[in-house]
Protein backbone atom coordinates (compact mmCIF):
# COMPACT_ATOMS: atom_id res chain seq x y z
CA UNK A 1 22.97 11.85 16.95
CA UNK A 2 21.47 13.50 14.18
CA UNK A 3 17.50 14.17 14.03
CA UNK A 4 15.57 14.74 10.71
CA UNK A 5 13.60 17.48 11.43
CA UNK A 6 11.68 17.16 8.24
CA UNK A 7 10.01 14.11 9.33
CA UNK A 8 8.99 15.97 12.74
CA UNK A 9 7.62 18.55 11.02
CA UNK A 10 5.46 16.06 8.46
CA UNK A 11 4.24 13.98 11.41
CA UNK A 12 3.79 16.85 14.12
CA UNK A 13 1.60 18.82 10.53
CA UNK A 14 -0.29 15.53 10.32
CA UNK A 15 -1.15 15.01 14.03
CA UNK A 16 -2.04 19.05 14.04
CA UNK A 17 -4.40 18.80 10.81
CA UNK A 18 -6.05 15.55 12.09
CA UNK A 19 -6.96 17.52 15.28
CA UNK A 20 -8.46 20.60 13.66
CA UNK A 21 -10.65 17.97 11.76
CA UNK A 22 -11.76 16.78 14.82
CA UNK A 23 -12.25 19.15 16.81
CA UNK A 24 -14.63 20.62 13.99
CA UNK A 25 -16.61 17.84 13.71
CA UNK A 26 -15.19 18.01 9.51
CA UNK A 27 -15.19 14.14 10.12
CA UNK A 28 -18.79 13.45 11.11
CA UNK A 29 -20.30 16.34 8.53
CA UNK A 30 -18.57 14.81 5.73
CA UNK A 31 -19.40 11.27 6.57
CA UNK A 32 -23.07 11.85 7.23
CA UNK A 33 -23.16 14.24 3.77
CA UNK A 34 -21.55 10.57 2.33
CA UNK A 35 -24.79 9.03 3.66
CA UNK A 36 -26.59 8.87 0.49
CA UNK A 37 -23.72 6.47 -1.25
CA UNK A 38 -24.96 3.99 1.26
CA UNK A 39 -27.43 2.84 -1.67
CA UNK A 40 -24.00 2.04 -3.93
CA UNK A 41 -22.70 -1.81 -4.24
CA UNK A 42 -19.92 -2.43 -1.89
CA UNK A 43 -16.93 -2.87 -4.50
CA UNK A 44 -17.79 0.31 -6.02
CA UNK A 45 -18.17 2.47 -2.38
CA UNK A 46 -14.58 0.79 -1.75
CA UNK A 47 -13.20 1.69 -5.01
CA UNK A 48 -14.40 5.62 -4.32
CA UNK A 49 -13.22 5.21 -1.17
CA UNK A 50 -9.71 4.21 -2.09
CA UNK A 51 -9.58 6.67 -5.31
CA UNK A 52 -10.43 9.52 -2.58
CA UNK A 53 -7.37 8.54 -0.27
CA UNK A 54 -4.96 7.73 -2.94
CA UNK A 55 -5.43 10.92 -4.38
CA UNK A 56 -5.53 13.06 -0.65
CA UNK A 57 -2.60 11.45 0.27
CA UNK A 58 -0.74 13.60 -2.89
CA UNK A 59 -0.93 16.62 -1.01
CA UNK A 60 -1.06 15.50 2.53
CA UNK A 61 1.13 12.99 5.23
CA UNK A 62 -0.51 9.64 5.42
CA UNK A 63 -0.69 10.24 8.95
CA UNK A 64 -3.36 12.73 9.17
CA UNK A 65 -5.19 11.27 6.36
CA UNK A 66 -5.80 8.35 8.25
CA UNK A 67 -6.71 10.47 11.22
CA UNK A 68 -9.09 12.08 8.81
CA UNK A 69 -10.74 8.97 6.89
CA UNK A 70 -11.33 6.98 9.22
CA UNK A 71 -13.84 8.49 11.49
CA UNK A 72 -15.66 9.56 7.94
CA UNK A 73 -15.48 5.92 6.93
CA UNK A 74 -16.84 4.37 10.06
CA UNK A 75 -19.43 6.86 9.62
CA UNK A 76 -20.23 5.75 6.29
CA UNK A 77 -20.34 2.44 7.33
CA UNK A 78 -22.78 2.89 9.83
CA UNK A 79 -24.95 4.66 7.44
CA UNK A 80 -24.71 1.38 4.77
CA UNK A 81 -25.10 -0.84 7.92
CA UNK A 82 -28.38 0.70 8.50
CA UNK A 83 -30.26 0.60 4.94
């Protein structure tokens, strides 16, 4: 049986880069610097939102941009929860 090591590699990068974000609290800096589009409508937080992934996921796996955006999203959310 033959492996594709490439898609290690991408997942195993993703996992790695989602980690360092973590474990440098990049996650909950960036979502409480996000805090002040709290005061935004809804539609056009998600549209920034979405414009911000679509264009991350260009130049990394989907994988650890999901292990990335969503801690700074439920951070956001929190934030617009509160006001």
């Amino acid at each position: 049986m033959r492996h594709s090591w490439g898609l290690l590699y991408l997942l195993a990068g993703g996992f790695a880069l989602a980690e360092g974000a973590s474990k440098s609290h990049f996650a909950s800096y960036v979502g409480a610097s996000l805090s002040v589009l709290s005061v935004l409508p809804p539609w056009l937080l998600q549209l920034i939102c979405f414009c911000v992934a679509v264009f991350c996921t260009a130049f990394t796996s989907n994988v650890a941009m999901c292990n990335i955006l969503i801690p700074i999203l439920i951070n956001l959310v929190s934030a617009y929860l509160e006001n």
